[in-house]
N, C-alpha and C. Protein backbone atom coordinates (compact mmCIF):
# COMPACT_ATOMS: atom_id res chain seq x y z
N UNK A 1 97.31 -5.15 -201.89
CA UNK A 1 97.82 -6.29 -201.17
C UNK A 1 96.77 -6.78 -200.18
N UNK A 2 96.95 -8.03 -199.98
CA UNK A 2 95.74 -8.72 -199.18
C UNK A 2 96.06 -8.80 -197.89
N UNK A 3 95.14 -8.47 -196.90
CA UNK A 3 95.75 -8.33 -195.37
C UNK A 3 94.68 -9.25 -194.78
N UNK A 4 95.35 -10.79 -193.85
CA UNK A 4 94.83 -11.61 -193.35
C UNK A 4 95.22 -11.32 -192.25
N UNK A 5 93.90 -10.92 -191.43
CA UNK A 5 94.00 -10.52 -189.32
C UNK A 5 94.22 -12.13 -189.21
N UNK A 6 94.97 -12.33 -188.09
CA UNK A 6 95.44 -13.77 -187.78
C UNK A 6 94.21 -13.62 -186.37
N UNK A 7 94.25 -15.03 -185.49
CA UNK A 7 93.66 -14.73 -184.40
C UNK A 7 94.50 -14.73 -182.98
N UNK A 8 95.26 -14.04 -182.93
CA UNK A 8 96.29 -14.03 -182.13
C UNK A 8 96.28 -12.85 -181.22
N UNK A 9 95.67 -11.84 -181.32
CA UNK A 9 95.51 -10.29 -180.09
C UNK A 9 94.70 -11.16 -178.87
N UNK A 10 95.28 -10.83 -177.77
CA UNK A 10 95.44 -11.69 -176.65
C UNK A 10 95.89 -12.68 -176.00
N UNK A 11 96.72 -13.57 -176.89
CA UNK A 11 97.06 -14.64 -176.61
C UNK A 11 98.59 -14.13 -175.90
N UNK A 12 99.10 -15.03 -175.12
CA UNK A 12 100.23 -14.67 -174.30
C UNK A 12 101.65 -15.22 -174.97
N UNK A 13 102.65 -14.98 -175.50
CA UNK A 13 103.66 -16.02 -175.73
C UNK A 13 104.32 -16.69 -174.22
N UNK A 14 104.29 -18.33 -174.53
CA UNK A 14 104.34 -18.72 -173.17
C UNK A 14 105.89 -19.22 -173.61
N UNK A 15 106.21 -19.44 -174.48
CA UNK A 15 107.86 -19.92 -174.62
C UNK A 15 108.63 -19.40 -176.17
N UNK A 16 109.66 -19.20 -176.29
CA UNK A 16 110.27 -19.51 -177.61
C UNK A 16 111.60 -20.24 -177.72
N UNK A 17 111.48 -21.11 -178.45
CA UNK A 17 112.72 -22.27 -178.76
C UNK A 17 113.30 -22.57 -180.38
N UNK A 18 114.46 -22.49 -180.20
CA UNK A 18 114.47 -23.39 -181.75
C UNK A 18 115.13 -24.80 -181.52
N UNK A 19 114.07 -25.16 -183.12
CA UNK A 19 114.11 -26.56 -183.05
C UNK A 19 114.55 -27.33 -184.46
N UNK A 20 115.54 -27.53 -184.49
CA UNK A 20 116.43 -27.87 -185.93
C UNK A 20 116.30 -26.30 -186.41
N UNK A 21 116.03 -26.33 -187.77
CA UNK A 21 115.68 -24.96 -188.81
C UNK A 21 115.41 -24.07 -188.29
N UNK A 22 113.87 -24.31 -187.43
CA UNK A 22 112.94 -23.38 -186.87
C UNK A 22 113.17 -22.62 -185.64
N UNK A 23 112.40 -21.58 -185.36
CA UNK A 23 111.46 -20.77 -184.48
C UNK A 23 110.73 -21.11 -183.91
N UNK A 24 110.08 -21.61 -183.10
CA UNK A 24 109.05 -21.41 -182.86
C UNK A 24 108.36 -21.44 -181.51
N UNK A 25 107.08 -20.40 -181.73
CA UNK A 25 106.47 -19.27 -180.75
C UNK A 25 105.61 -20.24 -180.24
N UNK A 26 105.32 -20.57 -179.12
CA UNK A 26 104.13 -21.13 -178.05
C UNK A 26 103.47 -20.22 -177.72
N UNK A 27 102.60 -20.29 -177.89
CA UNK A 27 101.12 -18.78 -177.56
C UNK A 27 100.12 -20.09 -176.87
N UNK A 28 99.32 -18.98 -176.00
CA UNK A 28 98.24 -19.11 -175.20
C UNK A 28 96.98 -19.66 -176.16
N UNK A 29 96.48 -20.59 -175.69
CA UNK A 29 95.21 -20.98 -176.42
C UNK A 29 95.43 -22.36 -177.73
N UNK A 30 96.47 -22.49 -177.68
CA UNK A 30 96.78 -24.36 -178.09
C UNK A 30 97.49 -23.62 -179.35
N UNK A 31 97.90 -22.33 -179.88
CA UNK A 31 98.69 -22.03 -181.10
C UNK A 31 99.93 -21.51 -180.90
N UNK A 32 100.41 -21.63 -182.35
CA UNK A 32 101.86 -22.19 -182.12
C UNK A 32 102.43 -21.50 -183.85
N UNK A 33 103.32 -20.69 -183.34
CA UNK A 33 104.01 -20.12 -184.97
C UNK A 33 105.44 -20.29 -185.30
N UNK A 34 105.17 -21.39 -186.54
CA UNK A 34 106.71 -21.64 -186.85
C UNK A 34 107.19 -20.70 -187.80
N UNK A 35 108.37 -20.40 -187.38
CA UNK A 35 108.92 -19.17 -188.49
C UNK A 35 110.61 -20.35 -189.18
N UNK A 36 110.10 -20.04 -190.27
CA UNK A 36 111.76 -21.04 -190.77
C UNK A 36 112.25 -20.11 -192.33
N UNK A 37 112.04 -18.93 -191.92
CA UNK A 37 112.85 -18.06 -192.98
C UNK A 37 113.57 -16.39 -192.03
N UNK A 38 114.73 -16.29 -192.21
CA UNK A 38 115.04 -14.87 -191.22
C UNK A 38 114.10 -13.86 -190.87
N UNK A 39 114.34 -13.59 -190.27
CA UNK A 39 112.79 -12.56 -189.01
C UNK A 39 113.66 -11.71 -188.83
N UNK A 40 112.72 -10.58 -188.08
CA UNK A 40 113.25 -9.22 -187.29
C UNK A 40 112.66 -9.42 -186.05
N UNK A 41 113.09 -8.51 -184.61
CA UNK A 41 112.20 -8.08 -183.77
C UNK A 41 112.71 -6.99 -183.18
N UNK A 42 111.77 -6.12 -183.46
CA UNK A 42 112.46 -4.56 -183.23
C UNK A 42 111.27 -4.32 -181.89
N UNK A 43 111.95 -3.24 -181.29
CA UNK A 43 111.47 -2.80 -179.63
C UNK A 43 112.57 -1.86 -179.17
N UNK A 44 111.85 -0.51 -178.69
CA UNK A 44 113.09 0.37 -177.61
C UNK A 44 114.10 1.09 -178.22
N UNK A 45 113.21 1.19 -179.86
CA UNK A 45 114.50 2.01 -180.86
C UNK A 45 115.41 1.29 -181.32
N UNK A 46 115.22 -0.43 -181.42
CA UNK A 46 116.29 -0.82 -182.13
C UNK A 46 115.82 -2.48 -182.64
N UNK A 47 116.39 -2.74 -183.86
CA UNK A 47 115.78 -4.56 -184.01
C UNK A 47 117.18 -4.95 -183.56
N UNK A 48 116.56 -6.58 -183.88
CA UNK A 48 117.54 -7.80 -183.99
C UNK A 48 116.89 -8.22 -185.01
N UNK A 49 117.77 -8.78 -186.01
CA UNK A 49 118.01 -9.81 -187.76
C UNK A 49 118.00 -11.04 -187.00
N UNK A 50 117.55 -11.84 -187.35
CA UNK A 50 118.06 -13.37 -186.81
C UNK A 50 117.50 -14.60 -188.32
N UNK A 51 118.23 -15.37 -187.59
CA UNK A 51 118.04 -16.56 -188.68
C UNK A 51 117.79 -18.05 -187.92
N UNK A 52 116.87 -18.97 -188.30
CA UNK A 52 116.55 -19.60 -187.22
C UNK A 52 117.44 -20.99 -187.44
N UNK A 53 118.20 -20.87 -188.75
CA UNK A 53 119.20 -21.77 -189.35
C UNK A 53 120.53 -21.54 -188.92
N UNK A 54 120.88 -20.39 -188.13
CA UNK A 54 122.13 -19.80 -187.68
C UNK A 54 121.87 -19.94 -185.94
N UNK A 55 122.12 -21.53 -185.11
CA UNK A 55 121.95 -21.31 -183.79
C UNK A 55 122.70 -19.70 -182.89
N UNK A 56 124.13 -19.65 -183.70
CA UNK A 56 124.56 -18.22 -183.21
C UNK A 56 123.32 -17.13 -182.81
N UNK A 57 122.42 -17.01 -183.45
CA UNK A 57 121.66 -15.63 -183.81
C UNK A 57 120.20 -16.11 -183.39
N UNK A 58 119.96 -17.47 -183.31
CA UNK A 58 118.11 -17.52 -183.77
C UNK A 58 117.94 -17.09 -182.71
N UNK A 59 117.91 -16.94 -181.37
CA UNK A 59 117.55 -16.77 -180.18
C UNK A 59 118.16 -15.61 -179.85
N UNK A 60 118.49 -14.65 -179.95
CA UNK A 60 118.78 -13.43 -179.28
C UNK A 60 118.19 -12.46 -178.11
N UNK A 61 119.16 -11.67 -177.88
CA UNK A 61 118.30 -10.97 -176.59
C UNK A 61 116.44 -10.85 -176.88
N UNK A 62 116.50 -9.60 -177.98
CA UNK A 62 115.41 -9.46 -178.79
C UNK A 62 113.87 -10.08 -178.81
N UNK A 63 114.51 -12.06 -179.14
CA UNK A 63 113.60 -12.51 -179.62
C UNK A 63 113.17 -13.58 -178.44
N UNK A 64 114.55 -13.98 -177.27
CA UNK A 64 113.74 -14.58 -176.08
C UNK A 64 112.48 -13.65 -175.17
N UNK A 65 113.05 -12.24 -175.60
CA UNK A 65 112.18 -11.16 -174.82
C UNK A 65 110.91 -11.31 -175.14
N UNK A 66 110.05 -12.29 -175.77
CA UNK A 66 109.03 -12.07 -176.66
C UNK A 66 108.25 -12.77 -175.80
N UNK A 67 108.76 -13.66 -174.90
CA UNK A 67 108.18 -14.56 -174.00
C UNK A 67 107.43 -13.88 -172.81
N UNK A 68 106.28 -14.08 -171.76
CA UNK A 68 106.05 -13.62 -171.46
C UNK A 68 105.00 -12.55 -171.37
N UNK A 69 105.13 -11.74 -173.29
CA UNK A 69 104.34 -10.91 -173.67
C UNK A 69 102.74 -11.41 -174.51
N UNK A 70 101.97 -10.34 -173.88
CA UNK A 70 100.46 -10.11 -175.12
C UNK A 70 100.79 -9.78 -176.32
N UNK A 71 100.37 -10.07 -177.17
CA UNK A 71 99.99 -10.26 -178.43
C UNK A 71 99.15 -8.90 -178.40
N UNK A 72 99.01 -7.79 -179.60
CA UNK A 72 98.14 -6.98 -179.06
C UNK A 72 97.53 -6.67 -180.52
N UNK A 73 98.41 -7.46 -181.70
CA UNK A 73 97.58 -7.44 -183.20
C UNK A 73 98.63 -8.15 -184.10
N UNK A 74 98.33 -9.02 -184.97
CA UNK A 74 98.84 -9.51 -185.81
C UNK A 74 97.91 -10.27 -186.86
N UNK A 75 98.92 -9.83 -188.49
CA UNK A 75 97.94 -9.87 -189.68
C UNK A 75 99.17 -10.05 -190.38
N UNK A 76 98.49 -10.53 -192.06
CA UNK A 76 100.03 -10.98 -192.44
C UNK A 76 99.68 -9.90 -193.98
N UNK A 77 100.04 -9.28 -194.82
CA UNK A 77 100.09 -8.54 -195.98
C UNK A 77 100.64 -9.54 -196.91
N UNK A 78 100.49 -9.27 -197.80
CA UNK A 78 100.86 -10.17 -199.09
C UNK A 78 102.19 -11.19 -198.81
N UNK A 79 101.64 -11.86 -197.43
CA UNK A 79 102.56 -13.20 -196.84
C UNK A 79 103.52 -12.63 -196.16
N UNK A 80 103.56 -11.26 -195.89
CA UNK A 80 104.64 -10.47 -195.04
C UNK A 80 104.02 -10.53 -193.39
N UNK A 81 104.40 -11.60 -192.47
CA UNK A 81 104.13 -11.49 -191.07
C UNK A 81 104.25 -10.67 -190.07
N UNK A 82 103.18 -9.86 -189.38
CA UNK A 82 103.69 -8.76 -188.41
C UNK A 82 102.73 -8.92 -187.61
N UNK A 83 103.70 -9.02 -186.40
CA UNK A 83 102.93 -9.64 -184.99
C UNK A 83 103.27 -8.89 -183.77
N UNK A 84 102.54 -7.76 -183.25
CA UNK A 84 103.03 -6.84 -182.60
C UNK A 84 102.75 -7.08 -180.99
N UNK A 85 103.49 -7.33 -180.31
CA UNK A 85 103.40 -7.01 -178.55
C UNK A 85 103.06 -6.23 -177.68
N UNK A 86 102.47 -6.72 -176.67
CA UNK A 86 102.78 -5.14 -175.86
C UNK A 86 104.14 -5.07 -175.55
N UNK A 87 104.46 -3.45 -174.71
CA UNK A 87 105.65 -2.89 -174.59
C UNK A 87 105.88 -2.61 -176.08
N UNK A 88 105.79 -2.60 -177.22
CA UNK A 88 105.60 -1.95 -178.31
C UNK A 88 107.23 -2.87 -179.37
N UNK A 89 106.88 -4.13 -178.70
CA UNK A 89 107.65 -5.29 -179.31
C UNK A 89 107.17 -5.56 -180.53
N UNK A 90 107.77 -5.78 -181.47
CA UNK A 90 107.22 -6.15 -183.06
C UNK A 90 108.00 -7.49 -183.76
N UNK A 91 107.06 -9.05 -183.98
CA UNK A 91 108.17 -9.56 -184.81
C UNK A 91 107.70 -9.22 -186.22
N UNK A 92 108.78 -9.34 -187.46
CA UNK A 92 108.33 -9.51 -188.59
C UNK A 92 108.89 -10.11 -189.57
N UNK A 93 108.34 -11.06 -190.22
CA UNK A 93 108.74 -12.22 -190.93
C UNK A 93 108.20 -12.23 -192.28
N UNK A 94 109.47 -11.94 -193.53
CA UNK A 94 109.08 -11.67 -194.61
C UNK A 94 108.78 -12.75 -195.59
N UNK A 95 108.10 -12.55 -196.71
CA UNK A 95 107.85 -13.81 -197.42
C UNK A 95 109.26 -14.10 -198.41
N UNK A 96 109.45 -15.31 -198.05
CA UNK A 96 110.90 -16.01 -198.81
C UNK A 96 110.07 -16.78 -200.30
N UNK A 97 110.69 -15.94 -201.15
CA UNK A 97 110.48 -17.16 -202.23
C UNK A 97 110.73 -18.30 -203.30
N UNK A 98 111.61 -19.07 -201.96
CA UNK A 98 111.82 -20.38 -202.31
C UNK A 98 111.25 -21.27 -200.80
N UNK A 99 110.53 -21.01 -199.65
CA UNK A 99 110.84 -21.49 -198.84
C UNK A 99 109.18 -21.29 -198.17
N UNK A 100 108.48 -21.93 -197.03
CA UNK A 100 107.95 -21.26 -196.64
C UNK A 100 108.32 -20.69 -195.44
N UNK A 101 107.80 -19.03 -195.29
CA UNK A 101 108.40 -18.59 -194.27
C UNK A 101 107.74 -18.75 -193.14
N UNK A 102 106.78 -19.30 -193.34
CA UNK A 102 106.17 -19.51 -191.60
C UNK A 102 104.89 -20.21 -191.71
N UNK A 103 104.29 -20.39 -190.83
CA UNK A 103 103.29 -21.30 -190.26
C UNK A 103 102.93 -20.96 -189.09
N UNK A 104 100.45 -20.64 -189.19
CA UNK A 104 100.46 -20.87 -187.68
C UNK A 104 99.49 -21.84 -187.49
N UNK A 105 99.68 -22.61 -186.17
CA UNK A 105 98.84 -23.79 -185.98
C UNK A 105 97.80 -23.63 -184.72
N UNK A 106 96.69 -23.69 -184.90
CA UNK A 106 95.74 -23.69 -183.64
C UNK A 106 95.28 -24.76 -183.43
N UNK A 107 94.26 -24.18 -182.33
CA UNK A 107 93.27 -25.87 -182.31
C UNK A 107 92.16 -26.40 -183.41
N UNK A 108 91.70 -27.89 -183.31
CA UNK A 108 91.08 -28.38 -183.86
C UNK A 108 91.52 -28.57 -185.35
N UNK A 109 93.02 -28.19 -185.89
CA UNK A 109 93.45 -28.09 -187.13
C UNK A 109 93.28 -26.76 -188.09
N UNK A 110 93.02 -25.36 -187.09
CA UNK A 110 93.78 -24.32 -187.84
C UNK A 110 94.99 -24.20 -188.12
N UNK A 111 95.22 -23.60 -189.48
CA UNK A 111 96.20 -23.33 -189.93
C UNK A 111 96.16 -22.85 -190.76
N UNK A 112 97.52 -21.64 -190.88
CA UNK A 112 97.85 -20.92 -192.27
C UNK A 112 99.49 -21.22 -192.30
N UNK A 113 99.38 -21.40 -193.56
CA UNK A 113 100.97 -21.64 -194.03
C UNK A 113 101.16 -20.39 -195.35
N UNK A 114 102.79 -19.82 -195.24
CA UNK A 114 102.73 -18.83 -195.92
C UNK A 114 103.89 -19.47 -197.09
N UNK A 115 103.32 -19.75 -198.29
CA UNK A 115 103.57 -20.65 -199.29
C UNK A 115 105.35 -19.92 -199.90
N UNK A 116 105.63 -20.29 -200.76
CA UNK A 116 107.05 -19.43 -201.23
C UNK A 116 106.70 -18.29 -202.03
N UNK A 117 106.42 -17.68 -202.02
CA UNK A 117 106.06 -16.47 -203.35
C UNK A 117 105.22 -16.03 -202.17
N UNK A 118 104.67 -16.05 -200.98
CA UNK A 118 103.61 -14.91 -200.29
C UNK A 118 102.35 -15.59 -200.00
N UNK A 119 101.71 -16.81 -201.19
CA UNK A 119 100.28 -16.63 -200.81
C UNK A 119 100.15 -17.82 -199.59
N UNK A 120 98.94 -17.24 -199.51
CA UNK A 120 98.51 -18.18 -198.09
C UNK A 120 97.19 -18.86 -198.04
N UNK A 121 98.13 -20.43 -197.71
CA UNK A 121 97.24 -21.57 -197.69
C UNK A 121 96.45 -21.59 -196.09
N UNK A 122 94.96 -21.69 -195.99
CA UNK A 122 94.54 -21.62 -194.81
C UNK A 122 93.47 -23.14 -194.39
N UNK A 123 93.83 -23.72 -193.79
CA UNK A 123 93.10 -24.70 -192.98
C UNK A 123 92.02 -24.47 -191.59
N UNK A 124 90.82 -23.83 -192.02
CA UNK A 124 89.91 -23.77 -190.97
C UNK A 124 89.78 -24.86 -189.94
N UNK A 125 89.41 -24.44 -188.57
CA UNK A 125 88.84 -25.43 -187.24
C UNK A 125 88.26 -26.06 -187.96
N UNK A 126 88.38 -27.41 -187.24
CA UNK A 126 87.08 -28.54 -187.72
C UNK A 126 86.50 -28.35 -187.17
């Protein structure tokens, strides 16, 4: 399986909101990760399931907690997202295949999008 390091260890999450469908993570340094297929975020011996299509659930204790925190490694496996925190916070966002499950956007027009079946389309800085 193919493991793509994202560039995200250090960056801070400065907000999380949902917005229609989506997730999505505001990080430090102009990037930004939309998640629009169900996620986990496990921390402290226990996850939260959420769905970002279910307002009940997308936002949970769990996943507002994410705010605030460093980034301390994240890489994606055969389109499987895992983005780990400090305090030993973890999100992880599996590949859906009918849908894409996520998207991250930086500056100057980075981007990876994680296609339906896993693979991943990547748009280098200009």
């Amino acid at each position: 399986m193919d493991v793509t390091d994202l560039p995200l260890p250090g960056r801070v999450v400065q907000d999380v909101v949902r917005c229609g469908r989506q997730v999505r993570v505001e990080l430090s340094g102009a990037y930004q990760l939309v998640i629009e297929a169900a996620f986990s975020v496990a921390g402290a011996g226990s996850a939260e399931r959420t769905d970002p299509e279910d307002p009940a659930v997308a936002l949970g204790p769990r996943v507002r907690a994410l705010a605030g925190r460093t980034v301390t490694t994240a890489a994606s496996s055969g389109g499987n997202l895992g983005v780990e925190c400090a305090g030993g916070v973890r999100l992880d966002v599996p590949v859906d295949d009918s849908y894409e499950a996520w998207q991250l956007h930086g500056p100057d027009g980075y981007r990876v999008v994680c296609t339906p079946g896993g693979e991943l389309a990547v748009w280098s800085a200009q």
